[in-house]
Structures are given as C-alpha cells and as structure tokens.
C-alpha atoms as a PDB file:
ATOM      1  CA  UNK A   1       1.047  44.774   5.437  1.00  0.00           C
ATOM      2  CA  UNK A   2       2.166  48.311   4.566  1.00  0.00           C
ATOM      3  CA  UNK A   3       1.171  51.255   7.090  1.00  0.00           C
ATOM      4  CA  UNK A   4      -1.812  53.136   7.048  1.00  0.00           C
ATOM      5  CA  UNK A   5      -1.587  56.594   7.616  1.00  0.00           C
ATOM      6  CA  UNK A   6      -4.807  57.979   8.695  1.00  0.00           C
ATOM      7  CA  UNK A   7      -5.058  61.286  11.235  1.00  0.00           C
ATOM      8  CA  UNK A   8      -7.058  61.456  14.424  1.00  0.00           C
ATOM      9  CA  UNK A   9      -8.991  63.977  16.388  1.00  0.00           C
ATOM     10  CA  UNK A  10      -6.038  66.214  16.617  1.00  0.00           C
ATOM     11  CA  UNK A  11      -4.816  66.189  13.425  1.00  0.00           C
ATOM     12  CA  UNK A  12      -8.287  67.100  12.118  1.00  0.00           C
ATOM     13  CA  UNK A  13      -8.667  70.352  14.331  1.00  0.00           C
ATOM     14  CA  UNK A  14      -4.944  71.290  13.352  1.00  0.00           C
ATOM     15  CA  UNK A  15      -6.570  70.962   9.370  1.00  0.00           C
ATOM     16  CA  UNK A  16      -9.562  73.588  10.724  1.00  0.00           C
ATOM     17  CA  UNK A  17      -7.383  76.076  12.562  1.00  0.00           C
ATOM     18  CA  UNK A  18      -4.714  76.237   9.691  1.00  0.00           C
ATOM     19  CA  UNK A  19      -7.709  76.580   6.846  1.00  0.00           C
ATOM     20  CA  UNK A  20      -9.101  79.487   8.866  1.00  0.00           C
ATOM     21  CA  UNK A  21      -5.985  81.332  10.048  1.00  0.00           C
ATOM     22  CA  UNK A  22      -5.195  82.041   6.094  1.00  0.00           C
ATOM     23  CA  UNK A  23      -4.304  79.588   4.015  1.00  0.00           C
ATOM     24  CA  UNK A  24      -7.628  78.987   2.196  1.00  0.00           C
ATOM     25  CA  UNK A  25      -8.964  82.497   1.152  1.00  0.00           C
ATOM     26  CA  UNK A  26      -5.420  83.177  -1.082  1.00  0.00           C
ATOM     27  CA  UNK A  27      -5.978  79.711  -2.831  1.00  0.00           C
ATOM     28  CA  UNK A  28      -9.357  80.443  -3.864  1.00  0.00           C
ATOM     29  CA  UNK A  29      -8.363  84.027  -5.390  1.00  0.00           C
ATOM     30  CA  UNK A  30      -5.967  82.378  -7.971  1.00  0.00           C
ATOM     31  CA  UNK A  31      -9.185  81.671  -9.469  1.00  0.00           C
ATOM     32  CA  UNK A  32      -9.786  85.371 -10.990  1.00  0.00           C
ATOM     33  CA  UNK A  33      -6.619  84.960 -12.682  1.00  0.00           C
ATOM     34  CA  UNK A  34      -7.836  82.886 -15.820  1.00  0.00           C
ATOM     35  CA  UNK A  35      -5.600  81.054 -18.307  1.00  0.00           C
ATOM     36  CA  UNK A  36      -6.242  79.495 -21.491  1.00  0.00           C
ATOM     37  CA  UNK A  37      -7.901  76.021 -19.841  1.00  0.00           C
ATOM     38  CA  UNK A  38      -4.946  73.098 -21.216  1.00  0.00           C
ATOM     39  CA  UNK A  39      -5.597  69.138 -21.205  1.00  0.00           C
ATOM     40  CA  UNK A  40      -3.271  68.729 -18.039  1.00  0.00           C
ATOM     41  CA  UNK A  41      -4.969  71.446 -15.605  1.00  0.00           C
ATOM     42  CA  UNK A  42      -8.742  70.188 -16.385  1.00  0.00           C
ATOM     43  CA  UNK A  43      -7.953  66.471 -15.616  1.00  0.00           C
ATOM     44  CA  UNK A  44     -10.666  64.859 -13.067  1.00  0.00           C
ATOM     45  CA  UNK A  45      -8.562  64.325  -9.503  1.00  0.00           C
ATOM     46  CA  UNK A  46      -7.793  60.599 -10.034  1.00  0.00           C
ATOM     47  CA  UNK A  47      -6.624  61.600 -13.567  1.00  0.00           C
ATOM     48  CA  UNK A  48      -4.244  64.285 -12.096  1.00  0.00           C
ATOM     49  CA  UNK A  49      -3.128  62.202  -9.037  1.00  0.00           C
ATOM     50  CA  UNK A  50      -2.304  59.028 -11.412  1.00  0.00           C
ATOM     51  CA  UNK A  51       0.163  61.429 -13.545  1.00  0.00           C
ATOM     52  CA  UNK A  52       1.509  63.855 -10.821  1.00  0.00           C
ATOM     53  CA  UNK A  53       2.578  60.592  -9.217  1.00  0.00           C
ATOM     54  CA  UNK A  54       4.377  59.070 -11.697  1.00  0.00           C
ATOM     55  CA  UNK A  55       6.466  62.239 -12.105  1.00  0.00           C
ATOM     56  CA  UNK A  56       6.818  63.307  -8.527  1.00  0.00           C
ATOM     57  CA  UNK A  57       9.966  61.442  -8.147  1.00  0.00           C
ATOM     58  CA  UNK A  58      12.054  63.697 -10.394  1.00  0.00           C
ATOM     59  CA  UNK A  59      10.275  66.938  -8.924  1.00  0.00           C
ATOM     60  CA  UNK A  60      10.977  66.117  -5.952  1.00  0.00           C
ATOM     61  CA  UNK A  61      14.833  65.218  -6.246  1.00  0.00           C
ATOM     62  CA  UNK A  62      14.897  68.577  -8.210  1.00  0.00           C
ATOM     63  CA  UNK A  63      13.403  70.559  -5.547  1.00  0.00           C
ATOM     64  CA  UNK A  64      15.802  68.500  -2.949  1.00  0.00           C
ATOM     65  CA  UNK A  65      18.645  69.222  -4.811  1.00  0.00           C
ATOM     66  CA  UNK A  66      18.194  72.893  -5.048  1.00  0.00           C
ATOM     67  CA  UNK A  67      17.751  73.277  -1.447  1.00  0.00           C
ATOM     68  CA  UNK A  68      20.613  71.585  -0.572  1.00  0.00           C
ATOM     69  CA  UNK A  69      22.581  73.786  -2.991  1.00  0.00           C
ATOM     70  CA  UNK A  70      21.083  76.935  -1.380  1.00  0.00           C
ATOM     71  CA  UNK A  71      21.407  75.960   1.992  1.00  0.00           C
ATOM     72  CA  UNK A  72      25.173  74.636   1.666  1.00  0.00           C
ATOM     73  CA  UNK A  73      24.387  71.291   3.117  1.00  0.00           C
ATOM     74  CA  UNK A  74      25.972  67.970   1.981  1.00  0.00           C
ATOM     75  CA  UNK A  75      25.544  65.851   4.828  1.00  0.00           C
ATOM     76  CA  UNK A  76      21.960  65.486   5.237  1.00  0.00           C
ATOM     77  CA  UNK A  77      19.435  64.841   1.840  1.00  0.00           C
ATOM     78  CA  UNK A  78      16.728  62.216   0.397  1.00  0.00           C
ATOM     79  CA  UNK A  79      16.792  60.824  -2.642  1.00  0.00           C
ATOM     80  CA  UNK A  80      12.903  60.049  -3.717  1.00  0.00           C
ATOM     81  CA  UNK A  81      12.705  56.607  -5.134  1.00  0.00           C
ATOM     82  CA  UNK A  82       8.447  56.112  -5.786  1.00  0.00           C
ATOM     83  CA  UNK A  83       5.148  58.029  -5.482  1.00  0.00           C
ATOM     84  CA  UNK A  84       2.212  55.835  -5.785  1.00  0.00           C
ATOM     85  CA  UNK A  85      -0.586  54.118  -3.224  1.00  0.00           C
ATOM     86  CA  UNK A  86      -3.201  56.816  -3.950  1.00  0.00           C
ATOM     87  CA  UNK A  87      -6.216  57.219  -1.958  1.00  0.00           C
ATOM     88  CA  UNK A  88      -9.324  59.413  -2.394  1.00  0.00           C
ATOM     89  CA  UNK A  89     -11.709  58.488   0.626  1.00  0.00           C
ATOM     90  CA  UNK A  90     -12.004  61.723   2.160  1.00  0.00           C
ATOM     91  CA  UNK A  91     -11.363  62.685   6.156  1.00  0.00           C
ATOM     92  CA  UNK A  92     -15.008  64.272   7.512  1.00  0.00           C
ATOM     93  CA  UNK A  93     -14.157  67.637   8.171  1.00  0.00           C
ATOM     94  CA  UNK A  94     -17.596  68.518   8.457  1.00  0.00           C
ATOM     95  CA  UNK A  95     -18.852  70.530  11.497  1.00  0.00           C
ATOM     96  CA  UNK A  96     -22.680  70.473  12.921  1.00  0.00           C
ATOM     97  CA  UNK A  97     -25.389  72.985  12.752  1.00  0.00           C
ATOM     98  CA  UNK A  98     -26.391  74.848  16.009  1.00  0.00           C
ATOM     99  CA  UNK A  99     -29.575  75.048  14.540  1.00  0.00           C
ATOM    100  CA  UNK A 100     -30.583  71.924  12.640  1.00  0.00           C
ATOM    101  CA  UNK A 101     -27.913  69.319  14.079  1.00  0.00           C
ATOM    102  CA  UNK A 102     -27.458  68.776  10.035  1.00  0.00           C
ATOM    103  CA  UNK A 103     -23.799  68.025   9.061  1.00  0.00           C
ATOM    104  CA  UNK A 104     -22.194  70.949   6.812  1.00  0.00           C
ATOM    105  CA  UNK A 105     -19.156  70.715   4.544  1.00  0.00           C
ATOM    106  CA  UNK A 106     -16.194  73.559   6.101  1.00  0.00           C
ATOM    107  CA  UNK A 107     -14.546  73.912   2.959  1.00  0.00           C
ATOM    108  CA  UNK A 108     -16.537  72.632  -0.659  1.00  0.00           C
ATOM    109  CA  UNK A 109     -14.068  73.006  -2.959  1.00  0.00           C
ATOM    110  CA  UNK A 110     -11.598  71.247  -1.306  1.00  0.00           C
ATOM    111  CA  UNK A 111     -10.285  67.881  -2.285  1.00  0.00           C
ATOM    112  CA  UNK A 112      -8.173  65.262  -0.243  1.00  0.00           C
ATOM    113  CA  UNK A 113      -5.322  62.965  -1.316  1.00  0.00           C
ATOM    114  CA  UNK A 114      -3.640  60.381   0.515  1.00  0.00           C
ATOM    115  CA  UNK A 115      -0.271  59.074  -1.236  1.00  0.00           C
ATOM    116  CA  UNK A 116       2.952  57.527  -0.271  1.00  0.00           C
ATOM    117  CA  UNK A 117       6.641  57.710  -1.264  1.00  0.00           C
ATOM    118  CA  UNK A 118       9.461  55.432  -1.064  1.00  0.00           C
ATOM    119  CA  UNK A 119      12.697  57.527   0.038  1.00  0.00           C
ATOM    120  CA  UNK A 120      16.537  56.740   0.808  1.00  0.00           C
ATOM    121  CA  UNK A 121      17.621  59.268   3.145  1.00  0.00           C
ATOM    122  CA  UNK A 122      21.716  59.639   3.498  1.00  0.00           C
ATOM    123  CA  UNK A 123      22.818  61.103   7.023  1.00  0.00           C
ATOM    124  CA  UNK A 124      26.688  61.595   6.300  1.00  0.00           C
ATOM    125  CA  UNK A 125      27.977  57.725   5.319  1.00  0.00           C
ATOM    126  CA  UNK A 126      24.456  55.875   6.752  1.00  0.00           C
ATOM    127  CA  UNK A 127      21.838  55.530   4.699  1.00  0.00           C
ATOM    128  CA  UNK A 128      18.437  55.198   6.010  1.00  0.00           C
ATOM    129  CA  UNK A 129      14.893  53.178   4.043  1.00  0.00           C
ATOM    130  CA  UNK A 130      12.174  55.666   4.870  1.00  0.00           C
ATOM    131  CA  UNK A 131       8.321  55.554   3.671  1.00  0.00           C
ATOM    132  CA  UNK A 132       6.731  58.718   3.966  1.00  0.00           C
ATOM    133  CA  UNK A 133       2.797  59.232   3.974  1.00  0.00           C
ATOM    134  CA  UNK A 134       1.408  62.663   2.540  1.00  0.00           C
ATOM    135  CA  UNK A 135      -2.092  63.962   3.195  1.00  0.00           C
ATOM    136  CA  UNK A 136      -2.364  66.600   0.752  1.00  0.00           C
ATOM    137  CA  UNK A 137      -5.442  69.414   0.347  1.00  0.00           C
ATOM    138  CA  UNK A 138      -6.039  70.344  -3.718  1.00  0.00           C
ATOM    139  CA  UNK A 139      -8.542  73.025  -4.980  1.00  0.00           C
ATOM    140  CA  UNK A 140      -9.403  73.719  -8.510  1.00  0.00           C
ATOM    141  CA  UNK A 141      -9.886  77.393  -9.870  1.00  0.00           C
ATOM    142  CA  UNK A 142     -10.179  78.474 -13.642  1.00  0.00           C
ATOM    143  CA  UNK A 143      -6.605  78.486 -13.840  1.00  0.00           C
ATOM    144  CA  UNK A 144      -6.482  74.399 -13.145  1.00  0.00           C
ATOM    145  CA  UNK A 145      -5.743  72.791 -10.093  1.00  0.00           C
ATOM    146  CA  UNK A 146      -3.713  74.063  -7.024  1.00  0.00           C
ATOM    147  CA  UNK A 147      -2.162  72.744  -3.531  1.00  0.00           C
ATOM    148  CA  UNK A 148      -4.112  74.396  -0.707  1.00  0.00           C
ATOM    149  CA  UNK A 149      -1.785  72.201   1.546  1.00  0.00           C
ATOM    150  CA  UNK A 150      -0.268  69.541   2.835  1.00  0.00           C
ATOM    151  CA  UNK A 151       0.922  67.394   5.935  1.00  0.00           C
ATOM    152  CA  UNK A 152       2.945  64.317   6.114  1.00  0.00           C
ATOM    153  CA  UNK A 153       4.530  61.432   8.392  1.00  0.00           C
ATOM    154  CA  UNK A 154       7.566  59.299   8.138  1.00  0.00           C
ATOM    155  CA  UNK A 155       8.162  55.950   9.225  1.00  0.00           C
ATOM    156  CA  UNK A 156      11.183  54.216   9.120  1.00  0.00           C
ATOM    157  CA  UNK A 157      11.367  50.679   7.423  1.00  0.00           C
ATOM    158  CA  UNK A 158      14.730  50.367   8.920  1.00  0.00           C
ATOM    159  CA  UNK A 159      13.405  50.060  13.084  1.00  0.00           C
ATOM    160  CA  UNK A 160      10.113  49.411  14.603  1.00  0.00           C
ATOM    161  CA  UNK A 161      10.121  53.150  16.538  1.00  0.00           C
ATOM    162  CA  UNK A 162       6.802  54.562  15.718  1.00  0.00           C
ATOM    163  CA  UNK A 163       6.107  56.864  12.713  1.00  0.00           C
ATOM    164  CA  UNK A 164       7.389  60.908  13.460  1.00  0.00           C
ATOM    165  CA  UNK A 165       4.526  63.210  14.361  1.00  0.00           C
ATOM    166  CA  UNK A 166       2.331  64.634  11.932  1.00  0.00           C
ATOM    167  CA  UNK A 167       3.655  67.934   9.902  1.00  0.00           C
ATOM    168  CA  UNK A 168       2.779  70.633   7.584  1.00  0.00           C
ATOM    169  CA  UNK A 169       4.917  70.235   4.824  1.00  0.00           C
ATOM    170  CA  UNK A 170       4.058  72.153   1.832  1.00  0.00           C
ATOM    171  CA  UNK A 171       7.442  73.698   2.089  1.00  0.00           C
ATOM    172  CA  UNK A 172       9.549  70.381   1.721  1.00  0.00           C
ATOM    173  CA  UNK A 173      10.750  69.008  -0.877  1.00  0.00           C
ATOM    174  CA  UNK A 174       7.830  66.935  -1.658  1.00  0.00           C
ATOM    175  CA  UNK A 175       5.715  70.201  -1.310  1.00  0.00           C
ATOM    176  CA  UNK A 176       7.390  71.976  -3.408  1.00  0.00           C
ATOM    177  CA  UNK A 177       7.171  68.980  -6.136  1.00  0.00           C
ATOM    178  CA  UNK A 178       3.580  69.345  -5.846  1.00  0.00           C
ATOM    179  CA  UNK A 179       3.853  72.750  -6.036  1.00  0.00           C
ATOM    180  CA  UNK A 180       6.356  72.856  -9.411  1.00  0.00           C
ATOM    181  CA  UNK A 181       4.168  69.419 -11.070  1.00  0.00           C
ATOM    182  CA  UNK A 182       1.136  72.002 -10.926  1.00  0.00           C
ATOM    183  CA  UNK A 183       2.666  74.796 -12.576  1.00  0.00           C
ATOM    184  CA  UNK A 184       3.775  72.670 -15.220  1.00  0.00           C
ATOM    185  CA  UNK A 185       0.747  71.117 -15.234  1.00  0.00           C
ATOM    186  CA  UNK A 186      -1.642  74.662 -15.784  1.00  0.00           C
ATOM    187  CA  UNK A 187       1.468  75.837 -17.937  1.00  0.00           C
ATOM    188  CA  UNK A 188       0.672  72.875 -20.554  1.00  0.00           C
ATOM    189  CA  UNK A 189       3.788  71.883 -20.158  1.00  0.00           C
ATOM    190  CA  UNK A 190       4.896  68.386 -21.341  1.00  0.00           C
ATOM    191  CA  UNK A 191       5.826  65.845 -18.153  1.00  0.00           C
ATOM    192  CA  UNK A 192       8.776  63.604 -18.110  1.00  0.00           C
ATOM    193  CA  UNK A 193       7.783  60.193 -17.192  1.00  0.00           C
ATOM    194  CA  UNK A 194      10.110  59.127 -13.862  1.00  0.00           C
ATOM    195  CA  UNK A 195      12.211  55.965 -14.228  1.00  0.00           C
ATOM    196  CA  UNK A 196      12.885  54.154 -11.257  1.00  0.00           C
ATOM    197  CA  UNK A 197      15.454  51.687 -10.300  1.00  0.00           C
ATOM    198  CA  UNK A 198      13.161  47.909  -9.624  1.00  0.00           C
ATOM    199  CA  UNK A 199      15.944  46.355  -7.752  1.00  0.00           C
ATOM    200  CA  UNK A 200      15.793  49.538  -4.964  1.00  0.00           C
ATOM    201  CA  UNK A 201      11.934  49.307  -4.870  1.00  0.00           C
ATOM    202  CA  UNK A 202      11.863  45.494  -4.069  1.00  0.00           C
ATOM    203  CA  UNK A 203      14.162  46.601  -1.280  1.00  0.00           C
ATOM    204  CA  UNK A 204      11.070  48.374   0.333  1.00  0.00           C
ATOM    205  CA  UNK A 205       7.753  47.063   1.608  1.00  0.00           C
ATOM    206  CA  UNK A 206       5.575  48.984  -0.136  1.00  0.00           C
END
C-alpha cells in the first residue's frame, strides 16, 4: 500500500505561523497586476493539477539541472521520474471564534494540493529509489494561478527508516517547477507533455 502523507498538529501550526509572518499578503498583491486571462491560467484546480503534473517531470529536472550547474556540484542530484497521486481533501486550518465558538476559514483563497513524485537520487556511484510527498498551498489572482507555498517529505523505497521530517520547499527543485509550470502556464505558453521511462516506474511502488 503506498504511503500516506498527511501532517499533524505541528505541521499545521508551522502552516499558520509561516502564512502570517509574510508569505501570504505578497501572493495576494500579484492580483493588481492583470494580464490578458489565457485558457491555461483560468483552469478549475483539478484541471490545473491534472496538467501541471504531467509536465512537472521535465520542470523539475530543468530546474535540478540548473542548480547543479550554478552551484558546481556533480556528486549529489535527482533525476524526477513521475508526478501524479493528486489529492484535493483539504487540511482544516480553521481557527475558532472567541465569541461565537463558530469555526472560521484563516486564509479563503487558499487552495491545498497533495501530490507525489517518483525520484532516483544519485549520491556519487549509489543510486537511491526515493518517493517524495508535496503538500503544496495555490491561490488564484486575475493574473491566473500562483504557489503561495509548499512543504514536502521523502521516504525512501530503498530501507524501512521512517520518512525525513517535514520541510518548506518552495525553493527546491520541485518548487521551483511549480513555480516555472505557472509562469508558463499565465504566459499562455504551450506545455510539453513529459515522457517517462515504464520499465523505471514499475521499479517503484507507487
């Protein structure tokens, strides 16, 4: 049965503190910046999800390639091999009324994706199976959809260790996918449609 990555408790305040530190407010001005509205950017969120999957396998070897360039590293990189597993069900990160005990939404607008991806991670020689579980925040403004942000969790098919803490990683390579799909995406730009070795996938449990 493949994992299930759902956050507890903790994970849930970490959401609340980062929203109101200052990551929320910037998101939502991107919306007074209006674009001609394309086919891509006004997709509903299963829509977007369904496509920005399928291509977030090339985005995100891009992106991992770049960085690896910049930062001078050859011994350490992923190679992305599948996106897919979406979920919608949404965490409750709702908060109660002093007054009324009624339970009130902390950030409408906000929309919550669960997906996984299917990675081969080469450290040096060794080659290591990973499956990596993203929870990932998206807004939409008049300018078409945006990342507010995102967290993820690895687990290793390879051993039995339990999965690696929880993360913000809207700066990592999958992040930045996200990040570079979206652009694309509100640009109108046409998407190339990832191809993916079968005989790798079957390697996985996924």
């Amino acid at each position: 049965m493949p994992l299930t990555f759902r956050p507890n408790c903790f994970h849930i305040c970490l959401i609340v503190i980062g929203f109101c530190i200052s990551t929320f407010s910037p998101v939502l001005s991107l919306s007074t910046n209006i674009i001609e509205p394309n086919q891509c950017s006004q997709q509903p969120l299963e829509s977007l999800t369904t496509n920005l999957l399928r291509d977030l396998s090339n985005y995100a070897n891009r992106a991992s390639q770049r960085s690896r360039r910049s930062a001078r590293r050859k011994d350490v990189f992923s190679y992305v091999l599948l996106a897919g597993k979406p979920e919608f069900r949404p965490l409750p990160l709702q908060r109660r009324s002093s007054t009324n005990r009624s339970e009130q939404k902390i950030f409408p607008g906000v929309e919550q994706v669960f997906f996984t991806t299917l990675e081969r991670q080469y450290i040096g020689s060794k080659a290591v199976k990973l499956q990596e579980f993203h929870w990932l925040f998206l807004t939409k403004a008049d300018s078409g959809w945006h990342r507010v942000m995102m967290f993820s969790q690895i687990s290793s098919s390879q051993t039995k260790k339990q999965s690696t803490p929880l993360r913000e990683s809207s700066g990592g390579h999958i992040g930045q996918a996200v990040d570079n799909w979206l652009r694309d995406c509100r640009a109108g730009k046409s998407l190339s449609i990832s191809s993916v070795n079968n005989s790798q996938v079957r390697e996985f449990i996924f």
